[in-house]
N, C-alpha and C. Protein backbone atom coordinates (compact mmCIF):
# COMPACT_ATOMS: atom_id res chain seq x y z
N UNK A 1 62.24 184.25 162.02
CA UNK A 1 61.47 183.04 161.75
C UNK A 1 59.99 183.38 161.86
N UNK A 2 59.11 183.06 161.18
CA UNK A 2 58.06 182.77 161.16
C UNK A 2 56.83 182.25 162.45
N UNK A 3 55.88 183.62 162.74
CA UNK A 3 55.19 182.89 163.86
C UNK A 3 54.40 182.10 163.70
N UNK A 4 54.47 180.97 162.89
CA UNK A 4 54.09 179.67 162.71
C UNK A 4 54.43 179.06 163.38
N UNK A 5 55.72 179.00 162.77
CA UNK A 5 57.07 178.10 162.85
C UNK A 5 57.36 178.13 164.10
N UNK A 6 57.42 179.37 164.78
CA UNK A 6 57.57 179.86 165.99
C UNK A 6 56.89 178.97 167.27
N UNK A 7 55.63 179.08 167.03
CA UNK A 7 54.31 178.08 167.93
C UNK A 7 54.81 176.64 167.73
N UNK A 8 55.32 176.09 166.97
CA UNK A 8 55.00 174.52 167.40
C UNK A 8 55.90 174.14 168.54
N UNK A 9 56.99 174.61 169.04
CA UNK A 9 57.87 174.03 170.35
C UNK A 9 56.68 174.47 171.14
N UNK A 10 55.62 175.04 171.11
CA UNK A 10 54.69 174.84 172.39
C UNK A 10 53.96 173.69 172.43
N UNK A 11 53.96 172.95 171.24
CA UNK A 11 53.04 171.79 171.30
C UNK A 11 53.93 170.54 172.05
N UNK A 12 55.23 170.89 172.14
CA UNK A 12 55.44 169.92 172.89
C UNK A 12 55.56 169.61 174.28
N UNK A 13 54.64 170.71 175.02
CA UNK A 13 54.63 170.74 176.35
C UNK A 13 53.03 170.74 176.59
N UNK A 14 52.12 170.13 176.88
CA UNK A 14 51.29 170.50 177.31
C UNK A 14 50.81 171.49 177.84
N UNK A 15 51.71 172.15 179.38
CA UNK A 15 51.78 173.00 180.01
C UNK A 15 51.52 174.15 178.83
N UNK A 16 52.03 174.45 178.13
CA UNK A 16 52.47 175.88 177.51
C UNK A 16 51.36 175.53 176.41
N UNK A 17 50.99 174.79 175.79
CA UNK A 17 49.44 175.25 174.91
C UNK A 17 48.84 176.14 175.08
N UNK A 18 48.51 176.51 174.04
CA UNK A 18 47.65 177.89 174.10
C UNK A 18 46.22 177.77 173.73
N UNK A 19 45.32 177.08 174.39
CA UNK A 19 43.95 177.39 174.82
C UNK A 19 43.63 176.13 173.67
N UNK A 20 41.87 176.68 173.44
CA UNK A 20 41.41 176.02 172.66
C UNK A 20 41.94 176.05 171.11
N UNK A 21 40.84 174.89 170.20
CA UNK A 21 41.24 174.47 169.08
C UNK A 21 41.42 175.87 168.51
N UNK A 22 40.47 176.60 168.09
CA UNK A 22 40.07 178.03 167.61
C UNK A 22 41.56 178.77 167.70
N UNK A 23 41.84 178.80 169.16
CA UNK A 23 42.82 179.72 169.69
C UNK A 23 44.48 178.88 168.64
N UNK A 24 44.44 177.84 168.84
CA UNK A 24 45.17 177.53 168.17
C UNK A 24 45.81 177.34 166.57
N UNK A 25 44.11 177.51 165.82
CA UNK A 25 44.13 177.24 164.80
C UNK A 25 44.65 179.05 164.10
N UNK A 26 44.04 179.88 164.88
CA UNK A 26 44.14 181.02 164.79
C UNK A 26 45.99 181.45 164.79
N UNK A 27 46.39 180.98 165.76
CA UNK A 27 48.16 181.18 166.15
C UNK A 27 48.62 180.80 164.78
N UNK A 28 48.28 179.27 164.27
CA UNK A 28 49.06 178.72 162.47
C UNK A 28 48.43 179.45 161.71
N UNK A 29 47.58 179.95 161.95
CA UNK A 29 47.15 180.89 160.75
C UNK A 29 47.48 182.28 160.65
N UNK A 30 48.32 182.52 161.67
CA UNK A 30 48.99 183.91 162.04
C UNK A 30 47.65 185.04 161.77
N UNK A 31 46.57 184.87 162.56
CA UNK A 31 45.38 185.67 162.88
C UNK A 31 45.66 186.46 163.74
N UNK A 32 45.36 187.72 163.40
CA UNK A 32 45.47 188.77 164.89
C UNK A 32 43.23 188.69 165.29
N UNK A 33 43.26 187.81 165.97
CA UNK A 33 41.99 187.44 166.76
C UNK A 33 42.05 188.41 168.48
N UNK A 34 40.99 188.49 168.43
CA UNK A 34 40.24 189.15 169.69
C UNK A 34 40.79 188.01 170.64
N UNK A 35 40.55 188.12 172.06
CA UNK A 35 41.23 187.20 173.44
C UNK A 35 40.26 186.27 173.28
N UNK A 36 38.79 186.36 172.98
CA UNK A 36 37.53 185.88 173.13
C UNK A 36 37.25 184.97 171.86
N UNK A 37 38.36 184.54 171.24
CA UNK A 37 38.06 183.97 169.55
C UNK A 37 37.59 182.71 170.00
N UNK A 38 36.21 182.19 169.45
CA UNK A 38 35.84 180.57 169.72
C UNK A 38 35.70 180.35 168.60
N UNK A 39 34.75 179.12 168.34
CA UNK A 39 34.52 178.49 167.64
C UNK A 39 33.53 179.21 166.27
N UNK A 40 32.96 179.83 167.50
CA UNK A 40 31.97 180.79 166.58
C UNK A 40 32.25 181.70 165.42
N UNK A 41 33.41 182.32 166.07
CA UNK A 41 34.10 183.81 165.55
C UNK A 41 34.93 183.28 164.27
N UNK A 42 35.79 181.77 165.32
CA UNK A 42 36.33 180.87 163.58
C UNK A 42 35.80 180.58 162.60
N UNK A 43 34.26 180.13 162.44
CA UNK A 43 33.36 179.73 161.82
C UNK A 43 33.10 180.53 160.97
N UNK A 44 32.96 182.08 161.77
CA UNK A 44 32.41 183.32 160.97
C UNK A 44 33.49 183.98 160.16
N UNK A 45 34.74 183.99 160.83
CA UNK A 45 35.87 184.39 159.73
C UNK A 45 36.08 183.62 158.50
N UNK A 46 36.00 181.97 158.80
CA UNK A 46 36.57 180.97 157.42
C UNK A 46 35.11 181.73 156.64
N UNK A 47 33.53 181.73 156.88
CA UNK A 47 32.71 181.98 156.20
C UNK A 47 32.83 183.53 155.06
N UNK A 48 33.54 184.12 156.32
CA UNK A 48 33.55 185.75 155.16
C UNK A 48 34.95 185.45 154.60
N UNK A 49 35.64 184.65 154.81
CA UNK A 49 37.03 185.04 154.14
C UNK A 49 37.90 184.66 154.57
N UNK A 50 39.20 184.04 154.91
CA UNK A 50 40.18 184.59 155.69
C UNK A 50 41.30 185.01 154.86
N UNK A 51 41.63 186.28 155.76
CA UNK A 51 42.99 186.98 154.65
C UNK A 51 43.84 186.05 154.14
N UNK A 52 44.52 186.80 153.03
CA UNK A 52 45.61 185.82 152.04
C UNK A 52 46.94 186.24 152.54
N UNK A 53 46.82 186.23 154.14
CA UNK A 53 47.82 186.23 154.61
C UNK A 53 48.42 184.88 155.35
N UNK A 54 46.70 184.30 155.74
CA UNK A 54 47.26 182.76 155.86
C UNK A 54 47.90 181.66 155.08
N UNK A 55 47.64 181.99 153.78
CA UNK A 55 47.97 181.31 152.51
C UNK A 55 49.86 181.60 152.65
N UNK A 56 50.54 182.88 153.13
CA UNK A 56 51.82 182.74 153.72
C UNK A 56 52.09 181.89 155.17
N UNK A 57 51.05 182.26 155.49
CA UNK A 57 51.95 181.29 157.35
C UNK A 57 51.73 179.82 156.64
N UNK A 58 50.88 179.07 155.97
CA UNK A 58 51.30 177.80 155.89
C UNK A 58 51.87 177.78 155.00
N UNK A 59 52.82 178.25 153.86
CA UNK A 59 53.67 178.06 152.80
C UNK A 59 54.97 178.18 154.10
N UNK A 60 54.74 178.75 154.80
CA UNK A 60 56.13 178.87 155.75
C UNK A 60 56.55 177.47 156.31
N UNK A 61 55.30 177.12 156.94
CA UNK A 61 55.17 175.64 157.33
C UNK A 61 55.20 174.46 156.45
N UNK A 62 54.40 174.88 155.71
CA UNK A 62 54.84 173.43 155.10
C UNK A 62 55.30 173.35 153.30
N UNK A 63 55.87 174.83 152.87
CA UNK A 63 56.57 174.95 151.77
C UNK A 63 55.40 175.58 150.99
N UNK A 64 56.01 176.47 149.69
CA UNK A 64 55.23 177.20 149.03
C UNK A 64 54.56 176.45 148.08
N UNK A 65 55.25 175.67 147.41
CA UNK A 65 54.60 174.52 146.40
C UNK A 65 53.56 174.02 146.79
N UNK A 66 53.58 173.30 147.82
CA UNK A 66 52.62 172.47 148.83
C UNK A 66 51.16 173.58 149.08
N UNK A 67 51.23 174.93 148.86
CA UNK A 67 50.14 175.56 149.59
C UNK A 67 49.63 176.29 148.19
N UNK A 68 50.45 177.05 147.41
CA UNK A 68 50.11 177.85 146.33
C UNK A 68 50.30 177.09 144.96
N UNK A 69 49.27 176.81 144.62
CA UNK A 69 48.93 176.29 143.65
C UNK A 69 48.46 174.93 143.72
N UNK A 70 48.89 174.45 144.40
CA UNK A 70 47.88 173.21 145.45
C UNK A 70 46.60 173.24 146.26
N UNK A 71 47.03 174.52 147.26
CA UNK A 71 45.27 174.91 147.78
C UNK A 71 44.65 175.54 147.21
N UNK A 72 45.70 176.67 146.72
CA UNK A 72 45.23 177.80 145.89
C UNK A 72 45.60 178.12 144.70
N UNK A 73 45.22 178.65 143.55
CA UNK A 73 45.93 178.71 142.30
C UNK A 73 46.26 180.01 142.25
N UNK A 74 47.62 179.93 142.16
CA UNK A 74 48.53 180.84 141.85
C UNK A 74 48.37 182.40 141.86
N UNK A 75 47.46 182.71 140.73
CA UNK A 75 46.83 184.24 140.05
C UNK A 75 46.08 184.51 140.94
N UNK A 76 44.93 183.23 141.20
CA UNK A 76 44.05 183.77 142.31
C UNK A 76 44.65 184.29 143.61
N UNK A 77 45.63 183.54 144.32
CA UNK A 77 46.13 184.35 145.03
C UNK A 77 47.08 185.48 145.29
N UNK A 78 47.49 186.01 143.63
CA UNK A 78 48.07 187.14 143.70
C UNK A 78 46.70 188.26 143.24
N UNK A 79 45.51 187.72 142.62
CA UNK A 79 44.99 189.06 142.27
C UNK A 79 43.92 189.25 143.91
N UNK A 80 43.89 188.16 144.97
CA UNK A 80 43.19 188.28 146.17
C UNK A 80 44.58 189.55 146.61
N UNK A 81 45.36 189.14 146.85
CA UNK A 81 45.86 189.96 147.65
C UNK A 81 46.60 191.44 147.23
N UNK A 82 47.17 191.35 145.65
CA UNK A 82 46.72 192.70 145.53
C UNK A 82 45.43 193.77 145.55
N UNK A 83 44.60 192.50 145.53
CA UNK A 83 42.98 193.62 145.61
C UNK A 83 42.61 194.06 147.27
N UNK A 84 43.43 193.22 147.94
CA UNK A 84 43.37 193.53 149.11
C UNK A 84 42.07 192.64 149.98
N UNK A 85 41.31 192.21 149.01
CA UNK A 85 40.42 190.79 149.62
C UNK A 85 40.69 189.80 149.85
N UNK A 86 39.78 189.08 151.20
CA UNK A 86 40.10 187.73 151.36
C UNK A 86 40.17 186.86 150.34
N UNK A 87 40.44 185.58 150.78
CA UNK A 87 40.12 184.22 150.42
C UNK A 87 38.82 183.98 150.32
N UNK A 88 38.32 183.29 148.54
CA UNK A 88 36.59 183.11 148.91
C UNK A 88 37.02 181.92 149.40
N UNK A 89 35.15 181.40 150.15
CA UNK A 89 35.13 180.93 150.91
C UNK A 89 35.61 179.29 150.49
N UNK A 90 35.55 178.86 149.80
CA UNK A 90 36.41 177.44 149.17
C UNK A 90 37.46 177.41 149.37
N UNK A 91 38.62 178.14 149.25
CA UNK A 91 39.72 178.45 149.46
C UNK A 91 39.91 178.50 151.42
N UNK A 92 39.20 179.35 151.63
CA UNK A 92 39.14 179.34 153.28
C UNK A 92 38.76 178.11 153.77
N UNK A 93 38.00 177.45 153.31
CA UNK A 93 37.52 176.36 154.32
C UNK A 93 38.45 175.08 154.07
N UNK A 94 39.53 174.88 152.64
CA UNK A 94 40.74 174.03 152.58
C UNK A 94 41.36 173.99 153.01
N UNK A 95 42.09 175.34 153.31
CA UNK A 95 42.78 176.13 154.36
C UNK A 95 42.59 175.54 155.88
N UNK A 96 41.13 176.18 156.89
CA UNK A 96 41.10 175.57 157.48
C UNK A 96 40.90 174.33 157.94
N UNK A 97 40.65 173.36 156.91
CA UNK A 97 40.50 171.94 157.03
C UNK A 97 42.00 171.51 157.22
N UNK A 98 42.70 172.24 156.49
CA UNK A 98 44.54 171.29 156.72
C UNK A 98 44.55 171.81 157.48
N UNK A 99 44.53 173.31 157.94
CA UNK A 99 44.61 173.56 159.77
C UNK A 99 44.08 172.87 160.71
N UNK A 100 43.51 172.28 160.59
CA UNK A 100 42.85 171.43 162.01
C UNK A 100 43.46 170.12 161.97
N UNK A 101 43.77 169.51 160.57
CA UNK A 101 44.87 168.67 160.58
C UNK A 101 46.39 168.52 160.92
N UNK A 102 46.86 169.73 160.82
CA UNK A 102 48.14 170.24 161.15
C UNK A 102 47.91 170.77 162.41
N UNK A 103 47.21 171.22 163.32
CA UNK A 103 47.08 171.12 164.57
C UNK A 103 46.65 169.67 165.09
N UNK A 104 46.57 169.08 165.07
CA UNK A 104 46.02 167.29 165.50
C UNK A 104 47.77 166.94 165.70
N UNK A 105 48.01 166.68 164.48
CA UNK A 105 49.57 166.51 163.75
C UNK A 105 51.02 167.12 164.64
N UNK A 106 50.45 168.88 165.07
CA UNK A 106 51.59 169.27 165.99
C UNK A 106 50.99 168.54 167.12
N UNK A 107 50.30 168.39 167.43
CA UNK A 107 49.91 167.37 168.85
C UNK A 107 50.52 166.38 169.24
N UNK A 108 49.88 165.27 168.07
CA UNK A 108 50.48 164.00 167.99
C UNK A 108 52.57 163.84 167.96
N UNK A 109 52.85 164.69 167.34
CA UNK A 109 54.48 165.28 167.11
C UNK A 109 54.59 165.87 167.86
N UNK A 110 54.31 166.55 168.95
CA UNK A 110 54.88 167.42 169.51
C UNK A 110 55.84 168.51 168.79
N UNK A 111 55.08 169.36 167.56
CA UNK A 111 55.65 170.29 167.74
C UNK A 111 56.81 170.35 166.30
N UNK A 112 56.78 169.22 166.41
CA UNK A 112 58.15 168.50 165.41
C UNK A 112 57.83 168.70 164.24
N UNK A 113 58.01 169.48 163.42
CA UNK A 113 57.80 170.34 161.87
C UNK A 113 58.69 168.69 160.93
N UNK A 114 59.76 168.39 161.15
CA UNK A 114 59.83 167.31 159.96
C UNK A 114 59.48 166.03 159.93
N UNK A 115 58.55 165.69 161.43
CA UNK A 115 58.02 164.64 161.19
C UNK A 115 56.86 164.96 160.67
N UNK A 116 56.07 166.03 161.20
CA UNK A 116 54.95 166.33 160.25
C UNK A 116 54.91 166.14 159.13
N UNK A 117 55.79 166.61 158.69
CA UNK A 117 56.00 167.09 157.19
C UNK A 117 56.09 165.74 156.70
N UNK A 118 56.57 164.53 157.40
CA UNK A 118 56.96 163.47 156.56
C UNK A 118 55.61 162.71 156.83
N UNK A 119 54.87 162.99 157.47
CA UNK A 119 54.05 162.38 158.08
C UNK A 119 53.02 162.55 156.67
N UNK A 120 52.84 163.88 156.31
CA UNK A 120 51.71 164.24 155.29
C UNK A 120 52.51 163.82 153.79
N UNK A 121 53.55 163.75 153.89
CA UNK A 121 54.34 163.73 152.23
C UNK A 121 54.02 162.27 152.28
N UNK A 122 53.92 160.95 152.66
CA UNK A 122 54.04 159.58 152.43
C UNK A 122 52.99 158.78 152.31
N UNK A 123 52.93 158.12 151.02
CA UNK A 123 51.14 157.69 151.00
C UNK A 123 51.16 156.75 152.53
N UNK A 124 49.82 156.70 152.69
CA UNK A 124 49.65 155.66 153.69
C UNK A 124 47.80 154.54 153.11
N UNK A 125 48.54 153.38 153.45
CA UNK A 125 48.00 152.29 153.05
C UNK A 125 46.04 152.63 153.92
N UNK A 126 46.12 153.40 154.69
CA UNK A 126 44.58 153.65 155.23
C UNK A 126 43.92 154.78 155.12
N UNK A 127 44.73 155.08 154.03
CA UNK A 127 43.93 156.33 153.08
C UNK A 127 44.02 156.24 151.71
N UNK A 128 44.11 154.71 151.18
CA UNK A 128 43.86 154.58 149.96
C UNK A 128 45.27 154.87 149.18
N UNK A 129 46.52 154.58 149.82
CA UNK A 129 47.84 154.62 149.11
C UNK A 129 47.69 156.26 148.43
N UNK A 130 46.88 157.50 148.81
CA UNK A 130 47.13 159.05 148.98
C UNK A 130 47.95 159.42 149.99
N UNK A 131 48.52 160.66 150.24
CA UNK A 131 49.54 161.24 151.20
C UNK A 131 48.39 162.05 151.91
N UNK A 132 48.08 162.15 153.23
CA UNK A 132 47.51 162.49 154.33
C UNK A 132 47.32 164.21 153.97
N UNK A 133 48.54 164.67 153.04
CA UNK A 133 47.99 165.91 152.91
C UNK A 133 47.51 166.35 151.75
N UNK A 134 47.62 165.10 150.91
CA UNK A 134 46.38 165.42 149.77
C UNK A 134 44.99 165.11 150.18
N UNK A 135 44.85 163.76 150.91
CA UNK A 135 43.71 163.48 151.31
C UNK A 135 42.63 165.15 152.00
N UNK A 136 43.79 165.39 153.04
CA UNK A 136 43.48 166.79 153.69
C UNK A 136 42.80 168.07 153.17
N UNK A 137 43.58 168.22 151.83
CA UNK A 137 43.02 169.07 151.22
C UNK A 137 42.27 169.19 149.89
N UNK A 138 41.88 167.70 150.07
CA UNK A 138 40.69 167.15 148.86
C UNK A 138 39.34 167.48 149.33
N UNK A 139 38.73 167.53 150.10
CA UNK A 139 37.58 167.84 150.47
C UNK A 139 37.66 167.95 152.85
N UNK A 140 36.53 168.54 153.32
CA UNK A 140 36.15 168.65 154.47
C UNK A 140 36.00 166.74 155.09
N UNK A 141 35.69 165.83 154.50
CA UNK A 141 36.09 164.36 154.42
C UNK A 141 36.96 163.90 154.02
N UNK A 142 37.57 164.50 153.27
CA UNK A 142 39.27 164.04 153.29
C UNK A 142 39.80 164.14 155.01
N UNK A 143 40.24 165.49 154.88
CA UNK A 143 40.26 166.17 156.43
C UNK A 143 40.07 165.54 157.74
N UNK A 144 38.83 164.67 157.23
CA UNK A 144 38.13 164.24 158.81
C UNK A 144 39.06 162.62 158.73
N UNK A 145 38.61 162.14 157.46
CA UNK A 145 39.69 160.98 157.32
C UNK A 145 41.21 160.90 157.75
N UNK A 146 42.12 161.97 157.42
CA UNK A 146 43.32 161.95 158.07
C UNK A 146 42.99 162.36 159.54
N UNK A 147 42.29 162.86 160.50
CA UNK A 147 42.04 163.10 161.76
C UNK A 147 41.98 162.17 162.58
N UNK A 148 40.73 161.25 161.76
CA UNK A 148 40.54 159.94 162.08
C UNK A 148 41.52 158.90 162.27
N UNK A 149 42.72 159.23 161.70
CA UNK A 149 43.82 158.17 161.60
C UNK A 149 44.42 158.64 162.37
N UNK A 150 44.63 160.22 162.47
CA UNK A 150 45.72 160.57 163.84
C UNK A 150 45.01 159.87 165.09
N UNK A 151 44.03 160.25 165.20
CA UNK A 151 43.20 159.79 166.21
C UNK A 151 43.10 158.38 166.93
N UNK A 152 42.80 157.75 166.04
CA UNK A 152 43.52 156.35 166.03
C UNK A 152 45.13 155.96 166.88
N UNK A 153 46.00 156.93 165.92
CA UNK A 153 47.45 156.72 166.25
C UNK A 153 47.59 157.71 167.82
N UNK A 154 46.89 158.59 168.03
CA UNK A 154 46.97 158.72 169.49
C UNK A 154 46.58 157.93 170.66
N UNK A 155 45.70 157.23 170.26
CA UNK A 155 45.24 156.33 171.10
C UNK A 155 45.78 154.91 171.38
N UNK A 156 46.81 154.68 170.39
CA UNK A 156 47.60 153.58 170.74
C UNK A 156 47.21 152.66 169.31
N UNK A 157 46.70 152.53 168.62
CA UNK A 157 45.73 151.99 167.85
C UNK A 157 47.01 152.13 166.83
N UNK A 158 47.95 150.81 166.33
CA UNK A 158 48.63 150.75 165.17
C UNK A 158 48.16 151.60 163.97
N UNK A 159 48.70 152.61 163.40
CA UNK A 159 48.35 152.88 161.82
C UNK A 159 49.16 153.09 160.86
């Protein structure tokens, strides 16, 4: 199985989380990161690139359709990764925008891969009758908009 797939039964323990956002976002993105990865180092990787190896850990997670040719188009990500280069940076920063959503998401779920999943597949009436994971990966304000609603729904706040 997939060390994606692998990490989310940690989200359902508090106890067993693994550090900060960075640290986490890094684990779904199946990053081999330094012990010391912050915010900074995340910032500076989505900026140069991140390998088109993440473009597999979330097709694992949340299906290949859903990631290739949706985040990314197709060719582009076969001629990135036979050339052996990253993701430009548009591609990286979609990427990590549904990552920070899909970490919120294993939070809020604990962990739970098919509520997620159903969670982002179903329009919802406070994002404009869009599905949370189109919204997500329409722009860096898409993103913040579905956050905003988890956010909401963690706090008790009907959504």
């Amino acid at each position: 199985m997939a060390v994606a797939a692998n990490i989310l039964p940690a989200y359902a323990d508090p106890a067993t989380r693994f550090g900060s956002e960075p640290k986490r976002l890094a684990r779904l993105m199946e990053l081999n990161v330094p012990r010391e990865f912050d915010d900074v180092a995340l910032a500076r990787q989505v900026a140069n690139g991140l390998p088109t190896t993440v473009v597999i850990a979330f097709a694992r997670l949340l299906g290949r359709s859903r990631v290739i040719g949706l985040m990314i188009p197709e060719a582009t990500y076969r001629r990135l990764r036979k050339e052996g280069k990253p993701l430009p940076r548009e591609h990286s920063e979609r990427i990590y925008e549904v990552g920070r959503v899909l970490d919120f998401l294993a939070q809020v779920y604990h962990g739970d891969l098919d509520r997620m999943v159903d969670f982002l597949s179903g329009p919802h009436p406070l994002l404009g009758g869009e599905t949370p994971f189109d919204m997500a990966r329409s722009s860096s304000a898409g993103a913040e908009a579905v956050l905003n609603l988890l956010r909401r729904a963690a706090a008790g706040v009907p959504v």
